[in-house]
N, C-alpha and C. Protein backbone atom coordinates (compact mmCIF):
# COMPACT_ATOMS: atom_id res chain seq x y z
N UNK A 1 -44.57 -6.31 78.26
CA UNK A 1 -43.16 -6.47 78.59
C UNK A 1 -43.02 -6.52 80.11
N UNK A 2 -42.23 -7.71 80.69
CA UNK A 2 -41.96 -7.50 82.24
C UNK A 2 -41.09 -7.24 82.50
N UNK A 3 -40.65 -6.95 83.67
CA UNK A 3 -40.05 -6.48 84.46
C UNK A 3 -39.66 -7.15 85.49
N UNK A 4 -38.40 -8.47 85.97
CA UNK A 4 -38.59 -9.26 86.93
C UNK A 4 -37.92 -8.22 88.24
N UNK A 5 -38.24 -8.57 89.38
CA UNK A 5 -37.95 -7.78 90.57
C UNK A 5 -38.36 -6.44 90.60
N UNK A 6 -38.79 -5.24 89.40
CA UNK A 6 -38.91 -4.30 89.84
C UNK A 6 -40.50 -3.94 89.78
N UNK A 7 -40.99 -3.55 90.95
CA UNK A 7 -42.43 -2.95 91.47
C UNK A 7 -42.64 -1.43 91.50
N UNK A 8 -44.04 -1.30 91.08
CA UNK A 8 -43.85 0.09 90.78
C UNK A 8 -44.52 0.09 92.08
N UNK A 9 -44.24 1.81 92.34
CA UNK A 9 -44.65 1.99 93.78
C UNK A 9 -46.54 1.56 94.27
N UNK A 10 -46.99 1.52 95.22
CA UNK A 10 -47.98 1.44 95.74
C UNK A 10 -48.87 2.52 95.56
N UNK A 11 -49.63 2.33 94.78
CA UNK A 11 -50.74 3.36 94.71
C UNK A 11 -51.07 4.04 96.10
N UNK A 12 -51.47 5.29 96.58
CA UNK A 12 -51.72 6.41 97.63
C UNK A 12 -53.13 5.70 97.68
N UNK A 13 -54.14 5.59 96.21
CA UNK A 13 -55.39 4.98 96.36
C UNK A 13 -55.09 3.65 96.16
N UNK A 14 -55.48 2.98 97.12
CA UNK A 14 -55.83 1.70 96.44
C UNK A 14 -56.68 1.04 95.49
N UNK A 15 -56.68 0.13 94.67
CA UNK A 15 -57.74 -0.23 93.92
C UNK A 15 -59.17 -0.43 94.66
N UNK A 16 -58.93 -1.12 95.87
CA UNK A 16 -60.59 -1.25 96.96
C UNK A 16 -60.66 -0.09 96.98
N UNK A 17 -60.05 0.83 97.41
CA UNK A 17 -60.22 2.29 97.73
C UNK A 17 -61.43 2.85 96.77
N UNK A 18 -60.78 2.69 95.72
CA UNK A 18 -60.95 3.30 94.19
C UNK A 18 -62.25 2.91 93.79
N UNK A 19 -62.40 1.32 94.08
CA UNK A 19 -64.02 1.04 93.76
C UNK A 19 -64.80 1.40 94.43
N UNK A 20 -64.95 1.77 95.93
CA UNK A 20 -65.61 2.31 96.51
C UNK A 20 -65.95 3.86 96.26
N UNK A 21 -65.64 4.40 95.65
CA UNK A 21 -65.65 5.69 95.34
C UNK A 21 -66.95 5.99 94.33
N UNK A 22 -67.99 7.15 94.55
CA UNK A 22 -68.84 7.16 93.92
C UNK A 22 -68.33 7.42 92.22
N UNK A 23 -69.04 7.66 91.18
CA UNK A 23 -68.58 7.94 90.68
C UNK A 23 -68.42 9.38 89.91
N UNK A 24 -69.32 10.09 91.31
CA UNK A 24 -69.04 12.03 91.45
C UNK A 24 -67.34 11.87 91.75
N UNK A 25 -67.37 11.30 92.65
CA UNK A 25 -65.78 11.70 93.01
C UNK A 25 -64.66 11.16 92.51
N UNK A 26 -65.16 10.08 91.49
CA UNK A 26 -63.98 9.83 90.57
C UNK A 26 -64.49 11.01 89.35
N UNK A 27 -65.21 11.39 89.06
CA UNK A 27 -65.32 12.36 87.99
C UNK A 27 -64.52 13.74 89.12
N UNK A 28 -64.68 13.38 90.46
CA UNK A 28 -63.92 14.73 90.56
C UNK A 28 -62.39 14.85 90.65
N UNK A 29 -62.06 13.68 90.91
CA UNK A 29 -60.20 13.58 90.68
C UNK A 29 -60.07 13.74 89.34
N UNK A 30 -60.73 13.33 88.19
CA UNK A 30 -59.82 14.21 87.25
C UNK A 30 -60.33 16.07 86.77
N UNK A 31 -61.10 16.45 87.67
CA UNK A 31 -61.16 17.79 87.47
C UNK A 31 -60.50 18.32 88.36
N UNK A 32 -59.78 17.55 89.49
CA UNK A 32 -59.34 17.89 89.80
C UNK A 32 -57.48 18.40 89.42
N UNK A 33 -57.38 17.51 88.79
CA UNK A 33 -55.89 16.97 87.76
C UNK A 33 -56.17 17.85 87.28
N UNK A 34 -57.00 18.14 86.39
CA UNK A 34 -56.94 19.64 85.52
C UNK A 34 -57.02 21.16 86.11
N UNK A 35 -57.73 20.73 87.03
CA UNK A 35 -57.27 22.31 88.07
C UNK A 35 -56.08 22.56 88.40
N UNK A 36 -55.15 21.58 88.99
CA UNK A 36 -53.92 21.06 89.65
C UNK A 36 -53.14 21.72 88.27
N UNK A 37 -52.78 21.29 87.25
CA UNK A 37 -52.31 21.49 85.89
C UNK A 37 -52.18 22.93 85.45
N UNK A 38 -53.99 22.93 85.67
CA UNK A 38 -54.17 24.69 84.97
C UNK A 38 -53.29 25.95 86.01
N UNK A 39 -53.81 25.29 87.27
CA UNK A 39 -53.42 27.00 88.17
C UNK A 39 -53.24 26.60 89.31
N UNK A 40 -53.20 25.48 89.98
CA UNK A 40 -52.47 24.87 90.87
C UNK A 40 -53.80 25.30 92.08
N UNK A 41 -53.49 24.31 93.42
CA UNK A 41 -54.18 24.25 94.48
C UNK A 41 -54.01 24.64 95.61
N UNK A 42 -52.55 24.58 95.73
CA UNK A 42 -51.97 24.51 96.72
C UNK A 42 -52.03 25.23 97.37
N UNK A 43 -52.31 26.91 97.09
CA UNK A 43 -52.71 28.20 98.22
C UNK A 43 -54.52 28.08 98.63
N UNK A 44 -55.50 27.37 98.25
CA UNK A 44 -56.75 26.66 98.38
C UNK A 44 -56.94 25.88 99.50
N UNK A 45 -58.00 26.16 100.19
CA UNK A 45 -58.53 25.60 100.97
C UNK A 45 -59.24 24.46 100.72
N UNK A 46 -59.37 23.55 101.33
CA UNK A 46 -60.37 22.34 101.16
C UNK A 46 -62.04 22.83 100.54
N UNK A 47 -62.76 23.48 101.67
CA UNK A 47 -63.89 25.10 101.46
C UNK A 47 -63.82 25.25 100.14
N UNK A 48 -62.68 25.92 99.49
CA UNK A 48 -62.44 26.57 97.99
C UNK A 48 -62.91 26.15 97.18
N UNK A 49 -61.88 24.47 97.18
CA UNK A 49 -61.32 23.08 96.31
C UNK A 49 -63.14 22.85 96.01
N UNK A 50 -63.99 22.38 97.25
CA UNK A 50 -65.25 22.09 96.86
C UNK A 50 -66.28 23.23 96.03
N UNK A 51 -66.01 24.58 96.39
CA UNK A 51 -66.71 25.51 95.94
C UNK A 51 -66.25 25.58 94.54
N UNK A 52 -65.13 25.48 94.38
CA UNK A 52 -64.14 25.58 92.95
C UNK A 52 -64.73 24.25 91.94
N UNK A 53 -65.55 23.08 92.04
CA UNK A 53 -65.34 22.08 91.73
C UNK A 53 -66.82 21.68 92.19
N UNK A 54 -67.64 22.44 92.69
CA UNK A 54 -69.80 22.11 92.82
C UNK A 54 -69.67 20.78 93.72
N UNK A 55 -69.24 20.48 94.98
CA UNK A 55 -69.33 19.59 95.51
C UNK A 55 -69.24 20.02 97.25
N UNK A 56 -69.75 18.92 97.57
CA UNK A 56 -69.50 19.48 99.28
C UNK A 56 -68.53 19.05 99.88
N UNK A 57 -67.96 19.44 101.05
CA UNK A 57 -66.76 19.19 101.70
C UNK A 57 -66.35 17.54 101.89
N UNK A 58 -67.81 17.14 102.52
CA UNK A 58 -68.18 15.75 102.61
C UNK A 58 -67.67 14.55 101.51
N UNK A 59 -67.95 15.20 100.38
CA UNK A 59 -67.68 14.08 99.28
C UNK A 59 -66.10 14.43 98.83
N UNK A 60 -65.37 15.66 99.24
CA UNK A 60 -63.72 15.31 99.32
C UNK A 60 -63.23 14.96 100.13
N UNK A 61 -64.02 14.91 101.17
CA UNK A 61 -63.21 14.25 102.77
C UNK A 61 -63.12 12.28 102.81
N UNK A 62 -64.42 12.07 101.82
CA UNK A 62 -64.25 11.04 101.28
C UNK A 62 -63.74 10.59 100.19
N UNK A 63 -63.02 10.91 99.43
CA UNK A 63 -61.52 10.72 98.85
C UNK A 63 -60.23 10.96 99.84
N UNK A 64 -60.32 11.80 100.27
CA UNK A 64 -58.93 11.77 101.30
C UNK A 64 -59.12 12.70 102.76
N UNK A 65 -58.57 12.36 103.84
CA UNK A 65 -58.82 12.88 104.73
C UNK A 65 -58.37 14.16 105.12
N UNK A 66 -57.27 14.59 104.44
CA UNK A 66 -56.78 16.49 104.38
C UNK A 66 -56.75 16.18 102.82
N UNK A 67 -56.24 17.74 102.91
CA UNK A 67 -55.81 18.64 101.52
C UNK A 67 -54.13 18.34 101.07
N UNK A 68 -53.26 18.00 101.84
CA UNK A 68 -52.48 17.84 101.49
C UNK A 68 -52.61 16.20 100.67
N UNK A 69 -52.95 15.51 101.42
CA UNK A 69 -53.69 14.16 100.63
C UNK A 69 -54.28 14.05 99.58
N UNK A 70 -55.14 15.21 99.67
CA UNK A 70 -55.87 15.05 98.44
C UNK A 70 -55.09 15.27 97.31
N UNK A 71 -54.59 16.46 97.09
CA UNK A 71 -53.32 16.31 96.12
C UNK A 71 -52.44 15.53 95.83
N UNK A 72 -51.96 14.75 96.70
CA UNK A 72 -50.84 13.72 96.55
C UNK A 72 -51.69 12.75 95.72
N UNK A 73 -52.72 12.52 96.12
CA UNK A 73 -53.49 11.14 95.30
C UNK A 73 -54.14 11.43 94.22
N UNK A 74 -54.05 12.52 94.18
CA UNK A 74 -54.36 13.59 92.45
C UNK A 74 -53.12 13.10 91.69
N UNK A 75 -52.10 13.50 92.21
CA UNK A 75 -51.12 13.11 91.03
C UNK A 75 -50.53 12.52 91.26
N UNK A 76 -50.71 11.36 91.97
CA UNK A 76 -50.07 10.02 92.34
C UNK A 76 -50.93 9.47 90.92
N UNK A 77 -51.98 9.55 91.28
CA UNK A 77 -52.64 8.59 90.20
C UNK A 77 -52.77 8.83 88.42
N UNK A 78 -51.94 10.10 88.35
CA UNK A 78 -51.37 10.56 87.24
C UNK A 78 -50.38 9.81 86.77
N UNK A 79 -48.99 10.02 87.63
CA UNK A 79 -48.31 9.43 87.11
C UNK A 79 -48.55 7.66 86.91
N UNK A 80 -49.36 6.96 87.80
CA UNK A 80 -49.36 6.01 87.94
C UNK A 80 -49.83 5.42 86.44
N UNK A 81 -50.99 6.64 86.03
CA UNK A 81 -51.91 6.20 84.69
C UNK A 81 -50.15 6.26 83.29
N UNK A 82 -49.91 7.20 83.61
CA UNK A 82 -49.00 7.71 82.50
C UNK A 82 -48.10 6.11 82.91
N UNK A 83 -47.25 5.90 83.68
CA UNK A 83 -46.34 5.29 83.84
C UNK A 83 -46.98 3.66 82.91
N UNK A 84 -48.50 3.50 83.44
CA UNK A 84 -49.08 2.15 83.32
C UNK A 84 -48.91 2.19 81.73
N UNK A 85 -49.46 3.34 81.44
CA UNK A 85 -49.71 3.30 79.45
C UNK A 85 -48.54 3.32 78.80
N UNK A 86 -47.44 3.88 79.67
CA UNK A 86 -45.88 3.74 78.95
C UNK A 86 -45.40 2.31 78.67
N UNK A 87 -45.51 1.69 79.92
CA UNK A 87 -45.13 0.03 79.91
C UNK A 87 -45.92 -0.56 78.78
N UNK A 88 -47.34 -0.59 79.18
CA UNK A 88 -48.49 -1.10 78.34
C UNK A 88 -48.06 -0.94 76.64
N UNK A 89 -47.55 -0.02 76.39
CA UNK A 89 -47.18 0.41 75.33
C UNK A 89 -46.24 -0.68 74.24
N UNK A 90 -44.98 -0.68 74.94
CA UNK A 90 -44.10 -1.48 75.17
C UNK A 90 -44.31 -2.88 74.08
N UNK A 91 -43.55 -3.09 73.01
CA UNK A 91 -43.58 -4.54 72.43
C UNK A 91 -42.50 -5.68 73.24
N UNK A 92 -43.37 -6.76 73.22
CA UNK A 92 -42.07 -7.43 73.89
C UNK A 92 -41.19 -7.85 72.94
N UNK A 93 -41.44 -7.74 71.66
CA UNK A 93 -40.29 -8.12 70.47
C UNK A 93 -39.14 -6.94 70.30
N UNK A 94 -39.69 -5.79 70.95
CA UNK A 94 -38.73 -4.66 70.51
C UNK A 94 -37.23 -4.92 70.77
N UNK A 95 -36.38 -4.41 70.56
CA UNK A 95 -34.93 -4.66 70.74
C UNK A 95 -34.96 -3.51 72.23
N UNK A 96 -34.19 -4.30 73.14
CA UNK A 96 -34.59 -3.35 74.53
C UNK A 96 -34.28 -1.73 74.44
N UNK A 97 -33.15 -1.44 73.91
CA UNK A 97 -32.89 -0.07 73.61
C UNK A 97 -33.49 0.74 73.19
N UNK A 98 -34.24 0.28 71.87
CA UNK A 98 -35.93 0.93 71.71
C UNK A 98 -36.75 1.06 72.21
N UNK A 99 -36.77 -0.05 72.84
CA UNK A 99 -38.01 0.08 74.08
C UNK A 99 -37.55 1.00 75.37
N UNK A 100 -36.58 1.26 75.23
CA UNK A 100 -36.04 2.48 76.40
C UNK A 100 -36.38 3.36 76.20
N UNK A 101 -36.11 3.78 74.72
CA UNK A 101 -36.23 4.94 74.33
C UNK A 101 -37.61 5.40 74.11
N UNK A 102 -38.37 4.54 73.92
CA UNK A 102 -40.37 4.93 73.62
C UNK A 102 -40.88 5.11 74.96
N UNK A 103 -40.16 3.94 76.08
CA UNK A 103 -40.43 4.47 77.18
C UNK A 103 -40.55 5.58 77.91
N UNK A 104 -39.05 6.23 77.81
CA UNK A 104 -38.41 7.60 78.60
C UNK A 104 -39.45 8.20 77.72
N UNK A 105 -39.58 8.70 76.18
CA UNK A 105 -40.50 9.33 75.64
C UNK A 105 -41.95 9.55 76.35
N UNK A 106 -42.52 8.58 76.61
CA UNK A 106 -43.73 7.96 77.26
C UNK A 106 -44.08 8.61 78.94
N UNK A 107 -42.81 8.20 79.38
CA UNK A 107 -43.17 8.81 80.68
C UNK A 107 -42.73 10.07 80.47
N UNK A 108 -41.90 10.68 79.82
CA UNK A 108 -42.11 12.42 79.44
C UNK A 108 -42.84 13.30 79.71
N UNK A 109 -44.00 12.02 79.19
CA UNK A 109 -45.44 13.67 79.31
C UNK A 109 -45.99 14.12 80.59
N UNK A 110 -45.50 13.25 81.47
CA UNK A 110 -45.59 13.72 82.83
C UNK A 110 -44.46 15.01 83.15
N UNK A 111 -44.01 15.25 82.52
CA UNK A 111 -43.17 16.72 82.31
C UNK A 111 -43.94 17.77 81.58
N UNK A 112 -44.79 17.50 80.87
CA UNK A 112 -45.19 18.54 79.75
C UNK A 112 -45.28 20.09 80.25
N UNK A 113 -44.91 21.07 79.91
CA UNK A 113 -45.15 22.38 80.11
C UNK A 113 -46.20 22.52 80.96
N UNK A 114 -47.42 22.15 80.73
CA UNK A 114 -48.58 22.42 81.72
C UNK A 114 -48.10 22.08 83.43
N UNK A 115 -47.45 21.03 83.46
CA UNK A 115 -46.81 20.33 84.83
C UNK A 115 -45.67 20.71 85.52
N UNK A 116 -45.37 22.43 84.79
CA UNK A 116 -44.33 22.95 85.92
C UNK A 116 -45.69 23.83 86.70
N UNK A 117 -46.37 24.08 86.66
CA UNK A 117 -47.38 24.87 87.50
C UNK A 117 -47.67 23.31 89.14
N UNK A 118 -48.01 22.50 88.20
CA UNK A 118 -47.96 21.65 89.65
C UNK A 118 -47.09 20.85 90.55
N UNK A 119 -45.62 21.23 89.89
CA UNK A 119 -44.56 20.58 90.38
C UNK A 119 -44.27 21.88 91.29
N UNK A 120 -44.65 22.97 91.05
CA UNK A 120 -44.76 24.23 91.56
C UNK A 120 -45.42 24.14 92.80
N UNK A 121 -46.42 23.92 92.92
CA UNK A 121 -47.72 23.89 93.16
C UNK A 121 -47.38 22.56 94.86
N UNK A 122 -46.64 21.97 94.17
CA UNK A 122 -46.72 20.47 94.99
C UNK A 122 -45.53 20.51 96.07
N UNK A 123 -44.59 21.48 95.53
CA UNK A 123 -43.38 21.72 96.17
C UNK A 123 -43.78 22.23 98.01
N UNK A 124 -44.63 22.50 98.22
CA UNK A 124 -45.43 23.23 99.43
C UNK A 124 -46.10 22.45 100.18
N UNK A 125 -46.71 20.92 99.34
CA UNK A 125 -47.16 19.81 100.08
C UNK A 125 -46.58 19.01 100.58
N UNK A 126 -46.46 18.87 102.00
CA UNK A 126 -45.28 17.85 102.93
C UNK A 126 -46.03 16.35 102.07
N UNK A 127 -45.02 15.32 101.62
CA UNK A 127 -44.63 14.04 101.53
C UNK A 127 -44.78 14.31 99.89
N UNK A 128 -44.38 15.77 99.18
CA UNK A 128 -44.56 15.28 97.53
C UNK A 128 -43.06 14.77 97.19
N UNK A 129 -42.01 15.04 97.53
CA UNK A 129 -40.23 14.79 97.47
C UNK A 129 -40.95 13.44 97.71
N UNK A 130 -40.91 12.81 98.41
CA UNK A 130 -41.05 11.36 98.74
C UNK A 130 -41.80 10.49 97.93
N UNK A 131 -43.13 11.32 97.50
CA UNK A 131 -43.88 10.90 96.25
C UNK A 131 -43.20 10.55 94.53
N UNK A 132 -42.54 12.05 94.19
CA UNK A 132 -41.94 11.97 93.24
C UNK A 132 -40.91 10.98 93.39
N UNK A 133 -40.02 11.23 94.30
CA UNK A 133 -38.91 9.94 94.24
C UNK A 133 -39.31 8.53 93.99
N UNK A 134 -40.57 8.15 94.19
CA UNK A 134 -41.01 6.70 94.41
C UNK A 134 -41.18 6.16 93.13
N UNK A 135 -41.50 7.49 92.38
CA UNK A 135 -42.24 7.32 90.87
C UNK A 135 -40.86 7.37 89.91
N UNK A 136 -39.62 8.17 90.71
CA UNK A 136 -38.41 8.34 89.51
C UNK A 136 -37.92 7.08 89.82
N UNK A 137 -37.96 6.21 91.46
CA UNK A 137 -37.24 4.92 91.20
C UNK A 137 -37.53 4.03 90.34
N UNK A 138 -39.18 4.34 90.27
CA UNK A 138 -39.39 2.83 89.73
C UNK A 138 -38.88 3.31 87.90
N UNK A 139 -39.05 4.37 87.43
CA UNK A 139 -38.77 4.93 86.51
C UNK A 139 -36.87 4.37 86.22
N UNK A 140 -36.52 4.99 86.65
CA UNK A 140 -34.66 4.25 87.20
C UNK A 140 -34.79 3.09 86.65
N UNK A 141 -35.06 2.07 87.63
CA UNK A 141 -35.17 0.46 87.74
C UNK A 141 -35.73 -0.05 86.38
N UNK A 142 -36.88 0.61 85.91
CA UNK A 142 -37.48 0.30 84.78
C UNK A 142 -35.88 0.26 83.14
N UNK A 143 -35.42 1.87 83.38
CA UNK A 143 -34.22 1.63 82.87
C UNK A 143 -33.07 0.69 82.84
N UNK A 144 -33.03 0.57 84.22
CA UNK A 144 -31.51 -0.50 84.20
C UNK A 144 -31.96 -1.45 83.35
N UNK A 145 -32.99 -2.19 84.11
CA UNK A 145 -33.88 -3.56 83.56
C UNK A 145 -33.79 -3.72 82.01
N UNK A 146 -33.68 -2.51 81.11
CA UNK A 146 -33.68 -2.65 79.47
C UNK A 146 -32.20 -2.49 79.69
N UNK A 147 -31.88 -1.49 80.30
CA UNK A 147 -30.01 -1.60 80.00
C UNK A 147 -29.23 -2.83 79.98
N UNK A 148 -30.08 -3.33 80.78
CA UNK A 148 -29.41 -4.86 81.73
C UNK A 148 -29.56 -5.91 79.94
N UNK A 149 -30.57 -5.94 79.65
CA UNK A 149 -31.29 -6.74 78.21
C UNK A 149 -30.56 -6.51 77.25
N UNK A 150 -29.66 -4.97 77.03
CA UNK A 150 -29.40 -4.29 75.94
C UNK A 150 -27.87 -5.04 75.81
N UNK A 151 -27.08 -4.65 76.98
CA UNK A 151 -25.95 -5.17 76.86
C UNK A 151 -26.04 -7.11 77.33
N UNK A 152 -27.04 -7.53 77.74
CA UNK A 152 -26.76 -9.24 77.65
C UNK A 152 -26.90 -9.51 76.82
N UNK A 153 -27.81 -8.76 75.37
CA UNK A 153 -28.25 -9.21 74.36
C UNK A 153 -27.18 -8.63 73.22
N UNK A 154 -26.22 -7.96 73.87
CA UNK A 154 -25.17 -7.60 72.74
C UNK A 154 -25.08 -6.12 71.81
N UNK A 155 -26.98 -5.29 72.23
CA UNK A 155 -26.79 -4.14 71.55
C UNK A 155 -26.31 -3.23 71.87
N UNK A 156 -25.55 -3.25 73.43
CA UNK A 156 -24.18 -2.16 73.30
C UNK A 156 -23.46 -2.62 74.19
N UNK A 157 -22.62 -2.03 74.34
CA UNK A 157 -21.27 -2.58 75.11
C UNK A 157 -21.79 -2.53 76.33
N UNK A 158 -20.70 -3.20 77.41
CA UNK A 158 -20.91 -3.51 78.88
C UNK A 158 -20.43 -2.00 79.23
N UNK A 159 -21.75 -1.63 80.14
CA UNK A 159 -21.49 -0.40 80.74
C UNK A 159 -22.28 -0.25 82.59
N UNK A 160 -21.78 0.64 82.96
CA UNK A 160 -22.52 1.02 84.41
C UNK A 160 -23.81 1.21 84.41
N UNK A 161 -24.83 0.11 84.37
CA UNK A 161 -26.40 0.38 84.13
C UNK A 161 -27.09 0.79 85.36
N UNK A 162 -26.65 0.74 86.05
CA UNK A 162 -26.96 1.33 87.34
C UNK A 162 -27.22 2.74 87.05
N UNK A 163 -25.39 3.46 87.00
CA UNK A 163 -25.56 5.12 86.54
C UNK A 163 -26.38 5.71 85.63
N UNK A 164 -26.37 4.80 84.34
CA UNK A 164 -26.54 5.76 83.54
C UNK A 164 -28.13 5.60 83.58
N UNK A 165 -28.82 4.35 83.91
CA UNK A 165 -30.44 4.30 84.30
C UNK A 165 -30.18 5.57 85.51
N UNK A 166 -29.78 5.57 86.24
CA UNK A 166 -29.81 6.88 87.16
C UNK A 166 -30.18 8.03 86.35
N UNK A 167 -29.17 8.66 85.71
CA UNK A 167 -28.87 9.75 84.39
C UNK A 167 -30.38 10.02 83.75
N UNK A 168 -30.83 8.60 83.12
CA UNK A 168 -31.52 8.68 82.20
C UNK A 168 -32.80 8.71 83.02
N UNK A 169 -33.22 7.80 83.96
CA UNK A 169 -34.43 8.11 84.97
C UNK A 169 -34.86 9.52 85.59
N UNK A 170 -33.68 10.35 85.85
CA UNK A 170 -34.23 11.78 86.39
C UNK A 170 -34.01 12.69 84.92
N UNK A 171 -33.94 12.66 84.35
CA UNK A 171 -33.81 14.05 83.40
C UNK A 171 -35.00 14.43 83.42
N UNK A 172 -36.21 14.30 83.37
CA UNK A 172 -37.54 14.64 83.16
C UNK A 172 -37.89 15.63 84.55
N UNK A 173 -37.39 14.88 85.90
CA UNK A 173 -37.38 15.80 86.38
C UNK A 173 -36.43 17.11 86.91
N UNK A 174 -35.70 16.70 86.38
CA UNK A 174 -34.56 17.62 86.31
C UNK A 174 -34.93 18.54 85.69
N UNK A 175 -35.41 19.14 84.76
CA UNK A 175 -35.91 19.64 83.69
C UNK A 175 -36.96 20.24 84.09
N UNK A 176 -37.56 19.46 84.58
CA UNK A 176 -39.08 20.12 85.18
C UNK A 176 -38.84 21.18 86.65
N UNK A 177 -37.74 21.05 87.08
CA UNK A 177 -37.19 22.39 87.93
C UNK A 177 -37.63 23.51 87.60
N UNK A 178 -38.38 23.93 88.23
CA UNK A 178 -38.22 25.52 87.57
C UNK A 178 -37.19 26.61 87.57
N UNK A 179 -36.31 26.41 88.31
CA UNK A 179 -35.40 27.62 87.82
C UNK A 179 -34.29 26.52 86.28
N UNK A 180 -34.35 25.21 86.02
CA UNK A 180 -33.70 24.89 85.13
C UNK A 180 -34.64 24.93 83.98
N UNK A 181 -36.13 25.10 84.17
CA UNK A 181 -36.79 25.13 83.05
C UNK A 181 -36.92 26.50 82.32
N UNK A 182 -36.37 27.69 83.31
CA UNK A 182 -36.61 28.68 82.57
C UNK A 182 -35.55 29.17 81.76
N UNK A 183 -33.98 28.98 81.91
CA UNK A 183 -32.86 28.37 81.20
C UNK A 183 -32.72 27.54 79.82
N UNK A 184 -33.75 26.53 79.76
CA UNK A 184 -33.94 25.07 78.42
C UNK A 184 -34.28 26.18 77.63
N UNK A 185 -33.99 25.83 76.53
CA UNK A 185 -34.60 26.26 74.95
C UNK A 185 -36.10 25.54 74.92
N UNK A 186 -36.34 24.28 75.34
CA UNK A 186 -37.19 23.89 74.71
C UNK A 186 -37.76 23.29 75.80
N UNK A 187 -39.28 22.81 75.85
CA UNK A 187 -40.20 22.14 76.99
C UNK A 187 -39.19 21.38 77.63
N UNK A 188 -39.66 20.85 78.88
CA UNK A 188 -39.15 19.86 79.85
C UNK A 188 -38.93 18.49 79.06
N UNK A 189 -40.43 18.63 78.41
CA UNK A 189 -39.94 16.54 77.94
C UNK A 189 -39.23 16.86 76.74
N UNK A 190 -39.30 18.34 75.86
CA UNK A 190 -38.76 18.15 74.55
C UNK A 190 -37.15 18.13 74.68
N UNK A 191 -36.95 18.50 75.93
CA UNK A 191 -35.64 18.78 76.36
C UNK A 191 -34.78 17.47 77.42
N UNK A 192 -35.86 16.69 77.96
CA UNK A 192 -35.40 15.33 78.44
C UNK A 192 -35.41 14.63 77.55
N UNK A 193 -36.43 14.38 76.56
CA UNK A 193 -36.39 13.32 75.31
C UNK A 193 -35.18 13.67 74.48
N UNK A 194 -34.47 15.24 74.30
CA UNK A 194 -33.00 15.15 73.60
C UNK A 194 -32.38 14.57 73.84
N UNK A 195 -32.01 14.98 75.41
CA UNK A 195 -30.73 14.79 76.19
C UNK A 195 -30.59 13.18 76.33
N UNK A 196 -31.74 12.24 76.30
CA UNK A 196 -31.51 10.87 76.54
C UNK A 196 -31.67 10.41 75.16
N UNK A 197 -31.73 10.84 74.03
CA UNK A 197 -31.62 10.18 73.13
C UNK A 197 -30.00 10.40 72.49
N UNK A 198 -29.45 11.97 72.69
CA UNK A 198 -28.09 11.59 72.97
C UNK A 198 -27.34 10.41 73.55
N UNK A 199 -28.16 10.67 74.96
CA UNK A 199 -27.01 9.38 75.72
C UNK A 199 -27.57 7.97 74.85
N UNK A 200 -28.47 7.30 74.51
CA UNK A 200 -28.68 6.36 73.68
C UNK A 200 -27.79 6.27 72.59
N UNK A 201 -27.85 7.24 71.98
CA UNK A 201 -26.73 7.34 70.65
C UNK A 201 -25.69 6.62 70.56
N UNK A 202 -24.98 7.47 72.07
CA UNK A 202 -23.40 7.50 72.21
C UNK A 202 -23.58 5.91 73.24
N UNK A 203 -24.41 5.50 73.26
CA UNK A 203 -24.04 4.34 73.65
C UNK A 203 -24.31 3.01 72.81
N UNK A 204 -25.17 3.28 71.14
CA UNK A 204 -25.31 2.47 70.27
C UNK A 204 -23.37 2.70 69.63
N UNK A 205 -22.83 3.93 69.87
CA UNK A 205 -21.73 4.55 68.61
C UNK A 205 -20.57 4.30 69.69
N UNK A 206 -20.72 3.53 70.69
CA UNK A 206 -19.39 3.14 71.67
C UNK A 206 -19.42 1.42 71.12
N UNK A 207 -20.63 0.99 71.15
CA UNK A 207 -20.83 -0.54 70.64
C UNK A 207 -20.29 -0.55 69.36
N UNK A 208 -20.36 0.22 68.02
CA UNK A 208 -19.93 0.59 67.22
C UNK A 208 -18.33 0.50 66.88
C-alpha cells in the first residue's frame, strides 16, 4: 500500500552504514534493544554497555560515535522495523478504514509494556523528543493519508483528517507516559488500540 507525499523519517543508520557493519555488531544492536527494553541504559557507561554485552569499546564506537547515539540508533531502528512491517502488512484491497485500524494496531507494539522502561530510559538522552516526534509524524501522515481514502471513497463522512490523524497518531504515545500509564487499566497499546477503535466507530456510526 502507498503512500503519495508522505516519507518516513530518515534512518539515524543508514542502509551503507548498515552494510558496513560487521556482523558482531549487528548481532549487537539487537542485544542491545533487549537490554534497552529489559532495564534500560541510560545510567551506563559506554565501558559498562561493552562489558555488559562481551565486546570492546572499539566495536561500539564503530556503530556510533557516543552513547547517547548509540541509543538513539537502537531504537530508531526499532521503530523503523515495526513501522516497515506495519505498512508491509497492509492489503492494498482493504477498505482504507481497516487498514487504519490494523495499522494503529501494528504500530502499537512499539508501546508494549516492556517499552515504558525505555521511553523511561530515553527521556535523559538529548535528541530522543525529536526522535520520537519524527516517528509520530510520519505515523500522523500515514493516518490522514487513509482518512483522506476513507472519506473520498465514501466510508465516512467528510471530517477534519488532519485532527483526528493527529488524535489517532499520538495515543500510543500518550499512553506510554509514565505517569499516564500508571493511571490506564490496561497496557499502553491495549489501551491506545481501545481508544482509537472508539474513535473509528464513531466515525463509521456518524456516516451511518
Amino acid at each position: 500500500m502507498r503512500f503519495p507525499g508522505v516519507r518516513a523519517p530518515k534512518p539515524l543508520l543508514s542502509r551503507e552504514a548498515e552494510r558496513d557493519l560487521s556482523a558482531r555488531q549487528l548481532e549487537l544492536l539487537d542485544e542491545l534493544e533487549t537490554a534497552l527494553l529489559r532495564e534500560g541504559l541510560g545510567e551506563r557507561t559506554m565501558a559498562e554497555i561493552a562489558s555488559d554485552v562481551g565486546c570492546s569499546l572499539r566495536t561500539l564506537y564503530g556503530i556510533a560515535p557516543s552513547k547517547d547515539e548509540l541509543l538513539l540508533t537502537v531504537v530508531d531502528r526499532r521503530l523503523h522495523r515495526i513501522g516497515r512491517a506495519a505498512v508491509e502488512a497492509l492489503d492494498p484491497e482493504m477498505p482504507p478504514l481497516d487498514a487504519l485500524r490494523a495499522y494503529l494496531k501494528a504500530t502499537n507494539e512499539a508501546v508494549q509494556p516492556e517499552s515504558l522502561v525505555l521511553s523511561a530510559d530515553l527521556a535523559k538522552v538529548a535528541g530522543s523528543g525529536r526522535l520520537f516526534s519524527s516517528h509520530e509524524g510520519y505515523r500522523i501522515a500515514v493516518a490522514q493519508s487513509l482518512l483522506d481514502r476513507a472519506v473520498a471513497e465514501g466510508q465516512i463522512a467528510p471530517i477534519d483528517t488532519a485532527a483526528v490523524a493527529h488524535v489517532l497518531g499520538g495515543l500510543g504515545r500518550e499512553f506510554a507516559r509514565p505517569e499516564v500509564a500508571e493511571i490506564a487499566e490496561a497496557s499502553p497499546k491495549e489501551t491506545a488500540d481501545e481508544i482509537a477503535e472508539l474513535i473509528l466507530q464513531g466515525l463509521l456510526t456518524r456516516r451511518a
